[in-house]
C-alpha atoms as a PDB file:
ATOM      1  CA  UNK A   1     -21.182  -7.861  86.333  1.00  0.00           C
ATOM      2  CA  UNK A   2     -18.252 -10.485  84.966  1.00  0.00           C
ATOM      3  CA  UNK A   3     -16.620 -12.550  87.553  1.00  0.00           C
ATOM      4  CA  UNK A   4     -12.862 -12.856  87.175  1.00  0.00           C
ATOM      5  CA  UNK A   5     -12.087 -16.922  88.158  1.00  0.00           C
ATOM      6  CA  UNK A   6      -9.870 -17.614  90.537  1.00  0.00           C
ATOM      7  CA  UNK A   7      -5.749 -18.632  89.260  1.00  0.00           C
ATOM      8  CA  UNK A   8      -2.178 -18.445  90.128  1.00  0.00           C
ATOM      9  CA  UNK A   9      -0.615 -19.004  87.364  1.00  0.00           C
ATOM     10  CA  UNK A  10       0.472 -15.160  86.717  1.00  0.00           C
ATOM     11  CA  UNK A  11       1.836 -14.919  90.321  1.00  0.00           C
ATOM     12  CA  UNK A  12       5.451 -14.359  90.468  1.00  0.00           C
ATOM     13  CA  UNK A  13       7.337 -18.005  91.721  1.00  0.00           C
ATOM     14  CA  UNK A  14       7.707 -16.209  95.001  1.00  0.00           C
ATOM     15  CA  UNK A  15       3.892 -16.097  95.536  1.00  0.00           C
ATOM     16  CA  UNK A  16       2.685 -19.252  94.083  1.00  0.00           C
ATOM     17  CA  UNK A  17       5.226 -20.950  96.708  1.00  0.00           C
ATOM     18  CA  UNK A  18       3.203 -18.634  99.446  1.00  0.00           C
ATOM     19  CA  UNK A  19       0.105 -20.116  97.956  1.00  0.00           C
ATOM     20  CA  UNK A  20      -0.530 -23.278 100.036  1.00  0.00           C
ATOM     21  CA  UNK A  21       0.498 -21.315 103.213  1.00  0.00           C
ATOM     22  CA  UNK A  22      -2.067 -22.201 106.023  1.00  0.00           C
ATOM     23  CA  UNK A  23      -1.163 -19.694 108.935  1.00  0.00           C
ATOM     24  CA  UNK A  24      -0.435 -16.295 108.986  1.00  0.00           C
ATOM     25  CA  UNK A  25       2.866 -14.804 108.061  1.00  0.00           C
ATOM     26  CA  UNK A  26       4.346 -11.142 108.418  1.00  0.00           C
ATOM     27  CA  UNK A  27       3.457  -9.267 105.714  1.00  0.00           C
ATOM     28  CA  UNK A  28       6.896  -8.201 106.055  1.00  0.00           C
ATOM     29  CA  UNK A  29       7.947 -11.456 105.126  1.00  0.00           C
ATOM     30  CA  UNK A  30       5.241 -11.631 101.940  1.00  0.00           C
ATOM     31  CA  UNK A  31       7.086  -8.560 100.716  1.00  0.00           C
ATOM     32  CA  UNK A  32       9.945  -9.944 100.718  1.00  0.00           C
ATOM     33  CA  UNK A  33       9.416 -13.056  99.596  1.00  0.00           C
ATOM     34  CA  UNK A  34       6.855 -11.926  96.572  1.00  0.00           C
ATOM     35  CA  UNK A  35       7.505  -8.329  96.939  1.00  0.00           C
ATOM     36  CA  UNK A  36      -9.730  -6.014 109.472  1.00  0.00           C
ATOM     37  CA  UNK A  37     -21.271  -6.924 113.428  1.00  0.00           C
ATOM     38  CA  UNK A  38     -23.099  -5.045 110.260  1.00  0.00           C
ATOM     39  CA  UNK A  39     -26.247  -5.577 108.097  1.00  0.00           C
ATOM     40  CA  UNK A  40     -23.876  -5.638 105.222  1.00  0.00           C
ATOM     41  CA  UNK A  41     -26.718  -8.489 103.780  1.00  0.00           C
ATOM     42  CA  UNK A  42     -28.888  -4.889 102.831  1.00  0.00           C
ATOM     43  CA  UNK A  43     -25.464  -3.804 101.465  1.00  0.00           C
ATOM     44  CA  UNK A  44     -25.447  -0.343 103.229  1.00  0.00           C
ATOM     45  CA  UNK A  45     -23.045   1.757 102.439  1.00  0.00           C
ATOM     46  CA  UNK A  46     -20.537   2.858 105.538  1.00  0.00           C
ATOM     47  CA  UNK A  47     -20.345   6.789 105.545  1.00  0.00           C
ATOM     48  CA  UNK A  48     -16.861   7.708 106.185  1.00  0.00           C
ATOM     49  CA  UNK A  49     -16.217  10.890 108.649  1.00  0.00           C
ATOM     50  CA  UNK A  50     -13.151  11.357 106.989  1.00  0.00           C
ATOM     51  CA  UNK A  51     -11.153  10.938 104.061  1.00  0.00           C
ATOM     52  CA  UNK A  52      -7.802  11.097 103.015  1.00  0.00           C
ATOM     53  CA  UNK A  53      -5.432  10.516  99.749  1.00  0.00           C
ATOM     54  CA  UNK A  54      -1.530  10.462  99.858  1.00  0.00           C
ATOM     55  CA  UNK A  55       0.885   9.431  97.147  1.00  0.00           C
ATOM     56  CA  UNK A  56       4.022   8.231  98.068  1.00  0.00           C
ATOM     57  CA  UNK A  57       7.622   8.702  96.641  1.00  0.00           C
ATOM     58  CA  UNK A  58       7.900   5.105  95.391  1.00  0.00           C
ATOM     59  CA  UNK A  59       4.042   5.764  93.313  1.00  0.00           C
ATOM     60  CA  UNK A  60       2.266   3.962  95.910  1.00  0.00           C
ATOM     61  CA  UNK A  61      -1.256   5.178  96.767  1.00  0.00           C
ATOM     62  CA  UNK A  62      -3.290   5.138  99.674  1.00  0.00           C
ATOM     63  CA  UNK A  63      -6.767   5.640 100.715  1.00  0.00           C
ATOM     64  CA  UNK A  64      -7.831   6.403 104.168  1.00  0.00           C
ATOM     65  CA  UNK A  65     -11.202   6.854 105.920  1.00  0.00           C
ATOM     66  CA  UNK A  66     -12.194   7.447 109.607  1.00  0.00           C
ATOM     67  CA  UNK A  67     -15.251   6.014 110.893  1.00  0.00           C
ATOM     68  CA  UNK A  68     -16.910   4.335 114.241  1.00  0.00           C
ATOM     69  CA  UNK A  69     -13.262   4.551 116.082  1.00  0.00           C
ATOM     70  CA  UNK A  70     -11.214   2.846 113.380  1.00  0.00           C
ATOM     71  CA  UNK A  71      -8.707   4.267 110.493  1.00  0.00           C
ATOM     72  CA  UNK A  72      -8.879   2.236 107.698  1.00  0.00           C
ATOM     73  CA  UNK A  73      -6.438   2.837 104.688  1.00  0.00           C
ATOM     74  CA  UNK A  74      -5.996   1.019 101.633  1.00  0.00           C
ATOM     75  CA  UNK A  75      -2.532   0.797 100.000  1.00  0.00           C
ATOM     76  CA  UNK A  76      -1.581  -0.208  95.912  1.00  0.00           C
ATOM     77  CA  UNK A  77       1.276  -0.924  96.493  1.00  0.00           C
ATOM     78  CA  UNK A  78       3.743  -0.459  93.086  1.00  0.00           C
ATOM     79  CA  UNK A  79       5.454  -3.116  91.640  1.00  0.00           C
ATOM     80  CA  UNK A  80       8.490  -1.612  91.238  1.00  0.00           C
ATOM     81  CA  UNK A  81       8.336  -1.839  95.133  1.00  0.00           C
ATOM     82  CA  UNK A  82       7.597  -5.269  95.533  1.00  0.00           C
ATOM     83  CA  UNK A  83      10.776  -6.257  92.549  1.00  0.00           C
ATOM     84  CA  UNK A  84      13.597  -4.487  94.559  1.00  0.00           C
ATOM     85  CA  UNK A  85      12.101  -5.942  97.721  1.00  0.00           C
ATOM     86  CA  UNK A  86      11.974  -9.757  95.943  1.00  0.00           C
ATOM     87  CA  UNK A  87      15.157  -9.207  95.180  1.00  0.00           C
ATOM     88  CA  UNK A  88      16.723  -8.158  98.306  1.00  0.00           C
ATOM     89  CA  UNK A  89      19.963  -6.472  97.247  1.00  0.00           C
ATOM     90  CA  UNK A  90      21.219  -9.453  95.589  1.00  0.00           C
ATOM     91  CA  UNK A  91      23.060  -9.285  91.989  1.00  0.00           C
ATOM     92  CA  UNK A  92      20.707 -10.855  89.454  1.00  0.00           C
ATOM     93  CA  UNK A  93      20.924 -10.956  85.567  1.00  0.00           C
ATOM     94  CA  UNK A  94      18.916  -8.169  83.821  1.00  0.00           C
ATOM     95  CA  UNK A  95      17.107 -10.875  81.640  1.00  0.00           C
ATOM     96  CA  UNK A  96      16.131 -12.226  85.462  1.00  0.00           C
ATOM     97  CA  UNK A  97      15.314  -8.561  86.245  1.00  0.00           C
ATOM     98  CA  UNK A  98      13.228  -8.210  83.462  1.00  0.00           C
ATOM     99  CA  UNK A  99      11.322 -10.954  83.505  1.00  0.00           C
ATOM    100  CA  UNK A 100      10.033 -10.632  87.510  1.00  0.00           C
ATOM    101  CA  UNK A 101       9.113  -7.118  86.814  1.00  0.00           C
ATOM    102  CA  UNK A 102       6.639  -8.088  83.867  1.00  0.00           C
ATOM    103  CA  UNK A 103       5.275 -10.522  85.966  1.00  0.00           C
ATOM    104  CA  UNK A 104       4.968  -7.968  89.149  1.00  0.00           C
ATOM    105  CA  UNK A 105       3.454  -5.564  87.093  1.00  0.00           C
ATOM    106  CA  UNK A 106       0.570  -8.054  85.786  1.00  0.00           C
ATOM    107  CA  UNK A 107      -0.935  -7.923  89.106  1.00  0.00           C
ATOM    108  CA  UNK A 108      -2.146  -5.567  91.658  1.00  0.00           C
ATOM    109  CA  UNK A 109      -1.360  -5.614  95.145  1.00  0.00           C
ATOM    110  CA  UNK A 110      -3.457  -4.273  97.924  1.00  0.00           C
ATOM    111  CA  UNK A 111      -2.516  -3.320 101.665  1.00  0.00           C
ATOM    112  CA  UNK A 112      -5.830  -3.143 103.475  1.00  0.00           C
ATOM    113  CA  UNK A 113      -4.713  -1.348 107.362  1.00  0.00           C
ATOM    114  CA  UNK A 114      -7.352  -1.416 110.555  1.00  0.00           C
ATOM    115  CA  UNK A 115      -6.064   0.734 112.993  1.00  0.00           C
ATOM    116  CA  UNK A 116      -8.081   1.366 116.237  1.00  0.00           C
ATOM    117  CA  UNK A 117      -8.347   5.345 117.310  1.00  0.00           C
ATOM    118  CA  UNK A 118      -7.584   6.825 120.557  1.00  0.00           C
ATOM    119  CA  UNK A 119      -5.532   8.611 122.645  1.00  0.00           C
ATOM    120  CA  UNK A 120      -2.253   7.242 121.711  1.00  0.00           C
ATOM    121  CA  UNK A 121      -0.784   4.282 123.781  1.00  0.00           C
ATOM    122  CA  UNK A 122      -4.347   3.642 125.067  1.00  0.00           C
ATOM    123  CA  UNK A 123      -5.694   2.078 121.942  1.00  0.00           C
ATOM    124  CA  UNK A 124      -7.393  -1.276 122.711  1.00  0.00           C
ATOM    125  CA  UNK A 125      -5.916  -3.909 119.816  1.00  0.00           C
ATOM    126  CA  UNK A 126      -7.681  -4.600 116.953  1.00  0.00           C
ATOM    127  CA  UNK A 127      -8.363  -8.430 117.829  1.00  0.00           C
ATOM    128  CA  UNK A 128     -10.004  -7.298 121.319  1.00  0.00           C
ATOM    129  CA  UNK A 129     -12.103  -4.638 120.526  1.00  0.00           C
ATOM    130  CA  UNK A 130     -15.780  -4.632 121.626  1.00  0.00           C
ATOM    131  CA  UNK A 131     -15.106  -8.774 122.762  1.00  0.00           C
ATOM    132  CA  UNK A 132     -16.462 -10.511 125.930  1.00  0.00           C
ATOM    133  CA  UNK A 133     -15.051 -13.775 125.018  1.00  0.00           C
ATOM    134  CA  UNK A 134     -12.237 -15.611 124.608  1.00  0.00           C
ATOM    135  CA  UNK A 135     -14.867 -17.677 121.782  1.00  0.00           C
ATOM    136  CA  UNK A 136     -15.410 -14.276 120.500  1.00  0.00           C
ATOM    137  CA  UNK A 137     -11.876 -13.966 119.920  1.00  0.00           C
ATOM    138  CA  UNK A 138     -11.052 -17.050 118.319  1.00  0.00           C
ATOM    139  CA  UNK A 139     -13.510 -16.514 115.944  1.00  0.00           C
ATOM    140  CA  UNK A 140     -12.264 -12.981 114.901  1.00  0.00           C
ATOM    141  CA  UNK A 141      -8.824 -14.205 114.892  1.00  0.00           C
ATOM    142  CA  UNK A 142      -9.689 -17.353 112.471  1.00  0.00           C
ATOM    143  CA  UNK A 143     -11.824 -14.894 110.398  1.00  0.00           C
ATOM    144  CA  UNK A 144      -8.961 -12.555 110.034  1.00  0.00           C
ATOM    145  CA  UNK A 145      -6.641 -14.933 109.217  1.00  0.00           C
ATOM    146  CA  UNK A 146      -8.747 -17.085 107.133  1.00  0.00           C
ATOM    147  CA  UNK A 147     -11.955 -15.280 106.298  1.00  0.00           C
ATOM    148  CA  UNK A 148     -10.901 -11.948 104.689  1.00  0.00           C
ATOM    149  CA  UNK A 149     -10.611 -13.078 101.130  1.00  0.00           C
ATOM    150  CA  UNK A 150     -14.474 -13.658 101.902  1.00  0.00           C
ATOM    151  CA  UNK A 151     -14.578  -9.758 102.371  1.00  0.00           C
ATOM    152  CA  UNK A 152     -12.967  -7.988  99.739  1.00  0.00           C
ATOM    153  CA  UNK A 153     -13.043  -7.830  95.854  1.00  0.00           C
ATOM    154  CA  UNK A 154     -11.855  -5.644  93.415  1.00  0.00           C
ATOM    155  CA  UNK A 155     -14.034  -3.938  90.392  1.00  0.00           C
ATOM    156  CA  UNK A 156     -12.056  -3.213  87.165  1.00  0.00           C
ATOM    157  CA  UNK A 157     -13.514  -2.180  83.897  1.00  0.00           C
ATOM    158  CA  UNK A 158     -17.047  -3.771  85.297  1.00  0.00           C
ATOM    159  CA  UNK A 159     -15.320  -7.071  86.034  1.00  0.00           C
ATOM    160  CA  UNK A 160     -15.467  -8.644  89.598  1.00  0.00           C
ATOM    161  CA  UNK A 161     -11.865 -10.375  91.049  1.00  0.00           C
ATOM    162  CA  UNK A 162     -11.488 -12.346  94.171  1.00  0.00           C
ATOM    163  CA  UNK A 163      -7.910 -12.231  95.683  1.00  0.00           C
ATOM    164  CA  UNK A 164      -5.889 -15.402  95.217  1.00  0.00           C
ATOM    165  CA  UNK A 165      -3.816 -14.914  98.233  1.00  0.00           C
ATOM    166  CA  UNK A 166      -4.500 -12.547 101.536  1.00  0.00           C
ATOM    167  CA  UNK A 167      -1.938 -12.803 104.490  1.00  0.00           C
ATOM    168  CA  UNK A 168      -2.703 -11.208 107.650  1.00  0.00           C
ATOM    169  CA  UNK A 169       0.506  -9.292 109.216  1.00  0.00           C
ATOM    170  CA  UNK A 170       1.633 -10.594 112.989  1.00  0.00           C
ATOM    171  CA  UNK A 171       2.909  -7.544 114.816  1.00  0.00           C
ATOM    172  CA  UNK A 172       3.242  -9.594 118.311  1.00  0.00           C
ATOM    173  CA  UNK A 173       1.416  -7.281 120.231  1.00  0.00           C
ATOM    174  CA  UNK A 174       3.973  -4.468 119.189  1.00  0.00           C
ATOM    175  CA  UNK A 175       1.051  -2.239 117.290  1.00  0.00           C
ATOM    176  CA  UNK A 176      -2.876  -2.176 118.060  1.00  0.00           C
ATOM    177  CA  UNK A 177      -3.376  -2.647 114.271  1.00  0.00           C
ATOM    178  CA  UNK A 178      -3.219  -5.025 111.620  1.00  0.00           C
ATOM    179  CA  UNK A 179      -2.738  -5.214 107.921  1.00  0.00           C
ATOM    180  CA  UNK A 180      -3.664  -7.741 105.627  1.00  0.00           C
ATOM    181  CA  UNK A 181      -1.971  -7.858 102.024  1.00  0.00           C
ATOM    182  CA  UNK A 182      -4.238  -8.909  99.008  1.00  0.00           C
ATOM    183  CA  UNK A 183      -3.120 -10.084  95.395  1.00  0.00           C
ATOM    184  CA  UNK A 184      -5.383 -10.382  92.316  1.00  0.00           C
ATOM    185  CA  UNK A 185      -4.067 -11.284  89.287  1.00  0.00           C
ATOM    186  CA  UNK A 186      -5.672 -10.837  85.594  1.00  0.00           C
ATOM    187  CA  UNK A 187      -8.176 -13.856  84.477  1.00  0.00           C
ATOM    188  CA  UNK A 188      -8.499 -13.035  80.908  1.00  0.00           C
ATOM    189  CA  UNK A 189      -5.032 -11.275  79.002  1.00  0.00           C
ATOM    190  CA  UNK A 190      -1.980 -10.572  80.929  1.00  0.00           C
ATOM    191  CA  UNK A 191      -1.803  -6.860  80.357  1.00  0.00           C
ATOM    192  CA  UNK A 192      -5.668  -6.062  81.015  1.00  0.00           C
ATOM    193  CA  UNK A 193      -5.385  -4.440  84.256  1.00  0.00           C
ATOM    194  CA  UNK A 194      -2.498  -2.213  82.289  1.00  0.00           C
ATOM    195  CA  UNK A 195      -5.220  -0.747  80.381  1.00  0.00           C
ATOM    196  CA  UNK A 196      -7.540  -0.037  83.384  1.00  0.00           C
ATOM    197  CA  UNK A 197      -8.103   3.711  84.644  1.00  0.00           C
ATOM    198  CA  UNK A 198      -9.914   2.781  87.511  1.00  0.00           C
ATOM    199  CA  UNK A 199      -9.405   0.265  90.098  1.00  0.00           C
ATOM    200  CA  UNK A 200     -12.641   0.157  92.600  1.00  0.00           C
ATOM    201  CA  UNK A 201     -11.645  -2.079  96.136  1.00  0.00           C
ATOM    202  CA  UNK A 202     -14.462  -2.861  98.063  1.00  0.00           C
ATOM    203  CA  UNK A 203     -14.251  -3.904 101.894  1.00  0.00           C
ATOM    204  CA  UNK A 204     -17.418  -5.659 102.863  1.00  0.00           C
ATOM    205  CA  UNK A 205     -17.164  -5.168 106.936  1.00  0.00           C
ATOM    206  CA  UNK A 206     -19.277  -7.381 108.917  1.00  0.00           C
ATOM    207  CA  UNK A 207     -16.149  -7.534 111.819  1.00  0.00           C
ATOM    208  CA  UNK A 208     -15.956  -4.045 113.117  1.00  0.00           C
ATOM    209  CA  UNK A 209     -18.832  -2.198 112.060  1.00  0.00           C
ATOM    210  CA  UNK A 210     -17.974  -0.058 109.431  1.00  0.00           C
ATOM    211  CA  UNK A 211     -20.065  -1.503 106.890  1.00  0.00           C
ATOM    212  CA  UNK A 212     -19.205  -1.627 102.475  1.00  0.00           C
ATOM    213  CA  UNK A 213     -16.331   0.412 102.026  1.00  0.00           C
ATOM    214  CA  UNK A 214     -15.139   1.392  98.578  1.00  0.00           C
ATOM    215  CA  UNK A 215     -11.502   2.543  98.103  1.00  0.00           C
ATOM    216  CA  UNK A 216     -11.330   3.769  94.368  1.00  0.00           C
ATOM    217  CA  UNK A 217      -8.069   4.465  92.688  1.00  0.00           C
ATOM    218  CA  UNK A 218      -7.383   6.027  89.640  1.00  0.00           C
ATOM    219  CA  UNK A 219      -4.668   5.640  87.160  1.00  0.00           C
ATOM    220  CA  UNK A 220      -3.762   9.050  86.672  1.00  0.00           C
ATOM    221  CA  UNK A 221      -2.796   9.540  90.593  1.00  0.00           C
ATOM    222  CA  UNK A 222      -0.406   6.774  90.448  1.00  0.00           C
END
């Protein structure tokens, strides 16, 4: 399998600016500023108890799976999305326009959610579960903040990309969850993930348990 290198330089100016960011940010704020212990080492495959598939209004996707006490979901987000979100209301020339949704829609953006299940309001958060430690804890939180880029990759037309940017939301204790946004941008031509049918985002797991998860979407259910 082809390795996509790692590069920037097709990010929108938004996102190369969040590039050099060393502590996690809202993913709130990425939006608007651009637009989760396992012998994974025998790659063993996580069976799912349950699956699910929504498409939104706006042509986002998302991919959802049940299994040992956590939802997880995986979100393409569309780049239309992310454009009127960059832009923030504000009056811009259509040439302007024009040019930040080409480069938006160069790159694909992934919302990967870990949501602990339970009775609701007694879900234990995400960073505390199954911990005895605050050492334990630390090292979750710098993994999640720092580590997750580590754990995911995307397979497209048999080539491998790493993300060049992951941000891990802060929902200050408001939400047992998290969600951690992931961009990968095109290594070779500028319109070759255009001409992809299938996008395959795997979610290597050695934090929670869950083990290689594989959240495949296709073209046609965009």
């Amino acid at each position: 399998m082809k390795r996509g290198g790692r590069t920037g330089k097709l990010l929108p100016p938004s996102i190369r600016g969040s590039l050099c960011l060393q502590k996690p940010v809202s993913i709130n704020t990425v939006l608007v500023l651009l637009v989760f212990c396992v012998a994974c080492a025998s790659e063993t495959e996580g069976e799912a108890w349950e699956t699910g598939f929504d498409k939104a209004a706006d042509g986002g996707v998302t991919i959802s799976k049940s299994l040992n006490g956590l939802r997880l979901s995986a979100r393409m987000l569309p780049s239309s999305q992310l454009v009127a979100q960059d832009l923030r209301g504000e009056r811009r020339p259509q040439a302007y326009i024009d040019s930040l949704t080409a480069i938006y829609a160069r790159n694909i953006y992934i919302a990967l959610s870990l949501v602990p299940e339970g009775q609701s309001g007694n879900e234990v958060d995400l960073m505390m579960r199954d911990l005895d430690s605050y050492d334990e804890y630390r090292e979750r939180s710098y993994n999640m903040n720092f580590g997750m880029e580590e754990r995911v990759k995307l397979i497209v037309n048999d080539i491998e990309y790493r993300p060049v940017l992951s941000t891990l939301e802060n929902v200050y204790g408001l939400h047992p969850g998290r969600t951690i946004l992931f961009v990968f941008t095109p290594q070779r031509e500028e319109n070759e993930f255009r001409r992809a049918e299938t996008f395959d985002f795997i979610f290597r797991d050695e934090l929670f348990a869950t083990g290689l998860q594989h959240f495949v979407f296709h073209r046609k259910d965009m």
